[in-house]
Protein backbone atom coordinates (compact mmCIF):
# COMPACT_ATOMS: atom_id res chain seq x y z
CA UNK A 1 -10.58 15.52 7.00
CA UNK A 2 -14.49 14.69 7.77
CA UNK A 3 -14.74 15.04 3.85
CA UNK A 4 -11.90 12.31 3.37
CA UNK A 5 -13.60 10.14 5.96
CA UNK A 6 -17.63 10.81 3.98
CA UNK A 7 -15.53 9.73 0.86
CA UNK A 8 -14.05 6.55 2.39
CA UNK A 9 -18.01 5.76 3.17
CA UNK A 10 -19.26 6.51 -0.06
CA UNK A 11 -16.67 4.56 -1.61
CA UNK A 12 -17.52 1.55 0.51
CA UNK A 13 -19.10 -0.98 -1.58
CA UNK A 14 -22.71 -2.31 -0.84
CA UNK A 15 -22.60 -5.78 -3.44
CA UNK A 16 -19.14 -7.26 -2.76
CA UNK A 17 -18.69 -9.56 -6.19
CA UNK A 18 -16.05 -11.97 -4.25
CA UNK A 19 -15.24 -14.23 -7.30
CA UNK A 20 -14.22 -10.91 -9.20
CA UNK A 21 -10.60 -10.47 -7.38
CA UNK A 22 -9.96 -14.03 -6.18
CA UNK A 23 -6.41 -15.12 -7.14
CA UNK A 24 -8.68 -17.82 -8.70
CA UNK A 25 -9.73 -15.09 -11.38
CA UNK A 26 -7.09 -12.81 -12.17
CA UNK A 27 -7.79 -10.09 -14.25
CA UNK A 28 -5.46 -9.55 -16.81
CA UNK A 29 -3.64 -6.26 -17.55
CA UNK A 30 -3.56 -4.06 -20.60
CA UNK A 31 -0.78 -5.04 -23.26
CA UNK A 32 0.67 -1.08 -22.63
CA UNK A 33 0.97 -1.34 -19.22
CA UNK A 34 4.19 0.48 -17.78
CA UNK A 35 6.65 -1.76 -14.99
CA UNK A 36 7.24 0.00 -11.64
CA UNK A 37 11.10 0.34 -11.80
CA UNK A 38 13.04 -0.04 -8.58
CA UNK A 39 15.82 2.74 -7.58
CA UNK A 40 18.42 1.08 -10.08
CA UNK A 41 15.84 0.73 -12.73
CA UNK A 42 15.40 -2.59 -13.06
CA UNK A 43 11.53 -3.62 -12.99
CA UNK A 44 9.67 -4.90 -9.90
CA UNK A 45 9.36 -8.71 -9.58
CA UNK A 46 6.73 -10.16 -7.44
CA UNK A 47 9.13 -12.82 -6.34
CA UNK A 48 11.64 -10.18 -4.91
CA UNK A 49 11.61 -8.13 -1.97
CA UNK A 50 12.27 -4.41 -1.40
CA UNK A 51 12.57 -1.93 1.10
CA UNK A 52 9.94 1.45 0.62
CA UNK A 53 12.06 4.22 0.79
CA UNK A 54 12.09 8.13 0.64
CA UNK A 55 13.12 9.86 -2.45
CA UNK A 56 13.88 12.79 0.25
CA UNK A 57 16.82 12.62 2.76
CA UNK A 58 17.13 13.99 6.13
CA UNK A 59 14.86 14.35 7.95
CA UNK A 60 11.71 13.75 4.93
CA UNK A 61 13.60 10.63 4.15
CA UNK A 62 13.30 7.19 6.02
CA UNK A 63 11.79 3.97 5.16
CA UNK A 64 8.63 2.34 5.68
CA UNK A 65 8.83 -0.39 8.98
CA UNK A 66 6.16 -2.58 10.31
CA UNK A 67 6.11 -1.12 14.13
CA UNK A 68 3.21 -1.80 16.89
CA UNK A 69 0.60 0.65 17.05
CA UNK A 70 -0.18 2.24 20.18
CA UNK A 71 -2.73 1.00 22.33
CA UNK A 72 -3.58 -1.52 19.81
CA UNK A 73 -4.72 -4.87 20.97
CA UNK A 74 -3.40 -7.08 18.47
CA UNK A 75 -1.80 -10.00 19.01
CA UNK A 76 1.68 -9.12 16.51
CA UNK A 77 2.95 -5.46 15.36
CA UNK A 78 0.20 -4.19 13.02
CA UNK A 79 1.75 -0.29 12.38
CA UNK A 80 2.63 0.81 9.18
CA UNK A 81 5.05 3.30 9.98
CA UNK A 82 8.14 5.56 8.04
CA UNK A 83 10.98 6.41 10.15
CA UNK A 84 12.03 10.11 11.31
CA UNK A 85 15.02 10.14 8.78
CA UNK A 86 17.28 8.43 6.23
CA UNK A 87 20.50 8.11 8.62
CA UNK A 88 18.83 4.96 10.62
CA UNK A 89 17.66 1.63 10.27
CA UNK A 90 16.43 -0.25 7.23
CA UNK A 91 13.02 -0.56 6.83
CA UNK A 92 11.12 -3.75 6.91
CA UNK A 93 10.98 -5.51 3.30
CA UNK A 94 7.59 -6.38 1.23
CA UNK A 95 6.21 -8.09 -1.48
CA UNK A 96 4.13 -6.79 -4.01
CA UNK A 97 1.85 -9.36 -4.99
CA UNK A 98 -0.04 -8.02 -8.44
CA UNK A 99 -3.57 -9.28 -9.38
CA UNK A 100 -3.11 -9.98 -13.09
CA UNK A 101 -1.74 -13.11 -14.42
CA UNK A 102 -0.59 -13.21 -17.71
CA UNK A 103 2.69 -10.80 -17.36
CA UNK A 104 4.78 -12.88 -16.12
CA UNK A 105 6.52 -11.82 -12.33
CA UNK A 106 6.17 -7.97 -13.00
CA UNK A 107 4.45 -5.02 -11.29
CA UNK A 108 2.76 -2.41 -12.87
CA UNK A 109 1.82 1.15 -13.13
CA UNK A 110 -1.69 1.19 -13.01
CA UNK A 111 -2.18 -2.81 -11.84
CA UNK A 112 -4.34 -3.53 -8.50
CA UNK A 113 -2.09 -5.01 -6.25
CA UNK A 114 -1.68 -6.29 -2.27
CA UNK A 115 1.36 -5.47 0.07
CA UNK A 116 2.98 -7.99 2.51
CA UNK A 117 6.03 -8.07 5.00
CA UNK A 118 8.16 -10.24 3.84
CA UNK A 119 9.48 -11.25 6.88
CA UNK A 120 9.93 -14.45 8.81
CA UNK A 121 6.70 -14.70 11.34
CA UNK A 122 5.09 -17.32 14.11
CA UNK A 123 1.84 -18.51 12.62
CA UNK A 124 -0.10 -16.53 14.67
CA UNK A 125 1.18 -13.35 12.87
CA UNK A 126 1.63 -14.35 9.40
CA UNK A 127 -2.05 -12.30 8.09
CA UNK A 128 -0.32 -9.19 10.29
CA UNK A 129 2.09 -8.89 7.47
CA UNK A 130 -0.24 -7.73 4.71
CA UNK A 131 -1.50 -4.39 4.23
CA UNK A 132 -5.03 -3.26 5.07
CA UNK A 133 -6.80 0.34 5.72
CA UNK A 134 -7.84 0.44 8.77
CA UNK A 135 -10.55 2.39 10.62
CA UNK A 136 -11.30 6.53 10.78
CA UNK A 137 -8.97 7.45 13.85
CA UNK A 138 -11.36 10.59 14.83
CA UNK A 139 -8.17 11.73 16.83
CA UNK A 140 -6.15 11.79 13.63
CA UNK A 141 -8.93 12.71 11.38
CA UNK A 142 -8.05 10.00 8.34
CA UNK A 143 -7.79 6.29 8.30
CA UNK A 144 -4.02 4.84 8.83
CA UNK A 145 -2.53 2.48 7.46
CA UNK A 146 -2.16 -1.40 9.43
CA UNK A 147 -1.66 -4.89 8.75
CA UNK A 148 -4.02 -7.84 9.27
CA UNK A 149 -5.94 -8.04 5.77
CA UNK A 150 -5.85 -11.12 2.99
CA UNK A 151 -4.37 -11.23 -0.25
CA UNK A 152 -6.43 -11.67 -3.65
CA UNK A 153 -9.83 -11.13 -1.97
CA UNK A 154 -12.73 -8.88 -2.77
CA UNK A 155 -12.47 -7.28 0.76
CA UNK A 156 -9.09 -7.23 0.59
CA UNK A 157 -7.35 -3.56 0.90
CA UNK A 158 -6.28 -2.77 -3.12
CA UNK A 159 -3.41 -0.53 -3.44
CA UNK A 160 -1.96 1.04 -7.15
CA UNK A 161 1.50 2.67 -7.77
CA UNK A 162 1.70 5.53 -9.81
CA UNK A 163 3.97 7.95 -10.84
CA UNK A 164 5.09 10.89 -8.51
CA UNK A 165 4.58 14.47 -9.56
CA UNK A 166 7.61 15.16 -7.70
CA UNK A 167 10.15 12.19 -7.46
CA UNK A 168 9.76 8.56 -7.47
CA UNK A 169 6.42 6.97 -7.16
CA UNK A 170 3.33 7.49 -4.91
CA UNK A 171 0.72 4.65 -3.36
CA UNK A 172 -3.13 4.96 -3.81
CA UNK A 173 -5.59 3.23 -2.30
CA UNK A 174 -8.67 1.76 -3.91
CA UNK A 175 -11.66 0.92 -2.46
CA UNK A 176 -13.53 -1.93 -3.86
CA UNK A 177 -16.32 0.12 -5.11
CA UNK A 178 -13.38 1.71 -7.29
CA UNK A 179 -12.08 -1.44 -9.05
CA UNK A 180 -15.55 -2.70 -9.84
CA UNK A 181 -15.53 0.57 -12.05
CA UNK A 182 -12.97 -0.15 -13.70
CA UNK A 183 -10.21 -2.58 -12.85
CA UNK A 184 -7.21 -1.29 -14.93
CA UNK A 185 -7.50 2.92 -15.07
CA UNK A 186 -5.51 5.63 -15.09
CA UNK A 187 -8.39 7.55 -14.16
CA UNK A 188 -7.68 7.52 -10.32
CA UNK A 189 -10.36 9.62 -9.02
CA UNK A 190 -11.92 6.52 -6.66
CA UNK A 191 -8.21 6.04 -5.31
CA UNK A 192 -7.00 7.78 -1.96
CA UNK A 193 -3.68 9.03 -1.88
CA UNK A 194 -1.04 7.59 0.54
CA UNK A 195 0.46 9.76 2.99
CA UNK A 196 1.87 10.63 6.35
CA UNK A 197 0.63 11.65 9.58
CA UNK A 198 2.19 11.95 13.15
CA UNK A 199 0.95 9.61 16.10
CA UNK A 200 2.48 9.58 19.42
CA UNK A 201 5.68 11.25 18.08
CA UNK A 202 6.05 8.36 15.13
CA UNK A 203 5.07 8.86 11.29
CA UNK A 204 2.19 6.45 10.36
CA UNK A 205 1.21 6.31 6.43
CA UNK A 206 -2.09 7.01 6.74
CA UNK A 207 -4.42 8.07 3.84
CA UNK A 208 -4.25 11.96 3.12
CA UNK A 209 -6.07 14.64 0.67
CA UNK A 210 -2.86 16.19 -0.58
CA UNK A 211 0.72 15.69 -0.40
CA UNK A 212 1.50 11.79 -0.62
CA UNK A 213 4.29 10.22 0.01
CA UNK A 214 6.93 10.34 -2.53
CA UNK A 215 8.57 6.94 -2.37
CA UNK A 216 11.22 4.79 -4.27
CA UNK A 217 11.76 1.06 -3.97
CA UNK A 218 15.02 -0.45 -3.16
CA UNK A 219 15.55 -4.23 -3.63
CA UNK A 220 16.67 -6.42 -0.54
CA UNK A 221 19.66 -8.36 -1.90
C-alpha cells in the first residue's frame, strides 16, 4: 500500500492549468465515445439520479451511502461508504455531472466526470455532497473516499467509468496530472482503481491496487 500512496504523490500535479477543466471550458468528447448504461440499459443522463449498486448480492452486494466518518470533524456526513449487504436500505442517490459539452445530457465510458449526492442539504453542507479523494489514512494504508470537493475545477477530484472485467462497471480515479496527459483515454494507467476497505466495522470505497468494485447503476424514479 506505501507503493499506492508514492503513486498518489507522483501523480500529484506541480502546474495546476485551472482554466483547462472549468465548466467554462469543457472539453469535448470523441465522436465514438460509448454511454454508461444503467441496470435496465437505458443510458446515463446527467439530469437523473441513481443509486450505485452491487452487481453481487449477499453479503458482496449493497449500495453506496453518504455516512459520517469516524472521528471526522466536519461539519455534515462526509463518508463514502457501501453497505454490508443487498437485503437493506437504499443507498443515497448521485449525479454524474460529465465535463464535455457537446453530447447532449449523456455519460460516458471514458469521459472525466464529478460525483454529487443528490440529496436535499442545509447550505452549510451542500459542497459535502460531491466526491473528493481524501488524504493517505496510514492506519488503512490507501486514501478513502469523502465528500467536500467542487465540481468542474482543476483541483477538483476526476473520476472515469469503465467497463468491469467481471460484471457491471468499475470507478477510477484520475489525478490531475493524468488528464493533462490526455483528457479522453482509454489508456488508464494514471487512473486508480476504486475499491473497498473496512473501517470501524463499515465498508468505505477507498482507492485500492486490485480488485475494484464491481458496480451497476440503478435510476431513482
Amino acid at each position: 500500500m506505501k507503493c499506492l500512496f508514492l503513486l498518489c504523490l507522483c501523480l500529484v500535479p506541480i502546474v495546476v492549468f485551472s482554466s483547462t477543466f472549468t465548466s467554462q471550458n469543457p472539453i469535448n468528447l470523441p465522436s465514438d465515445a460509448t454511454p454508461v448504461l444503467d441496470v435496465t440499459g437505458k443510458e446515463l443522463d446527467s439530469r437523473l439520479s441513481y443509486r450505485i449498486i452491487s452487481t453481487f448480492w449477499g453479503a458482496l452486494g449493497g449500495d453506496v451511502y453518504l455516512g459520517k466518518s469516524p472521528n471526522s470533524d466536519a461539519p455534515c456526513a462526509n463518508g463514502i461508504f457501501r453497505y454490508n449487504s443487498d437485503v437493506g436500505p437504499s443507498g443515497t442517490p448521485v449525479r454524474f455531472i460529465g465535463s464535455s459539452s457537446h453530447f447532449g445530457q449523456g455519460i460516458f465510458e471514458i469521459e472525466l466526470l464529478n460525483i454529487q449526492f443528490s440529496i436535499s442539504t442545509s447550505k452549510l453542507c451542500v459542497s459535502y455532497t460531491i466526491w473528493k479523494v481524501g488524504d493517505y489514512d496510514a492506519s488503512l494504508g490507501t486514501m478513502l473516499l469523502e465528500t467536500g470537493g467542487t465540481i468542474g475545477q482543476a483541483d477538483s477530484s476526476w473520476f472515469k467509468i469503465v467497463k468491469s472485467s467481471q460484471l457491471g462497471y468499475n470507478l477510477l480515479y484520475c489525478p490531475v496530472t493524468s488528464t493533462m496527459i490526455c483528457p479522453f483515454s482509454s489508456d488508464d494507467q494514471f487512473c486508480l482503481k476504486v475499491g473497498v476497505v473496512h473501517q470501524n466495522g463499515k465498508i468505505r470505497l477507498a482507492l485500492v491496487k486490485e480488485h475494484p468494485l464491481d458496480i451497476s447503476f440503478q435510476q431513482v424514479q
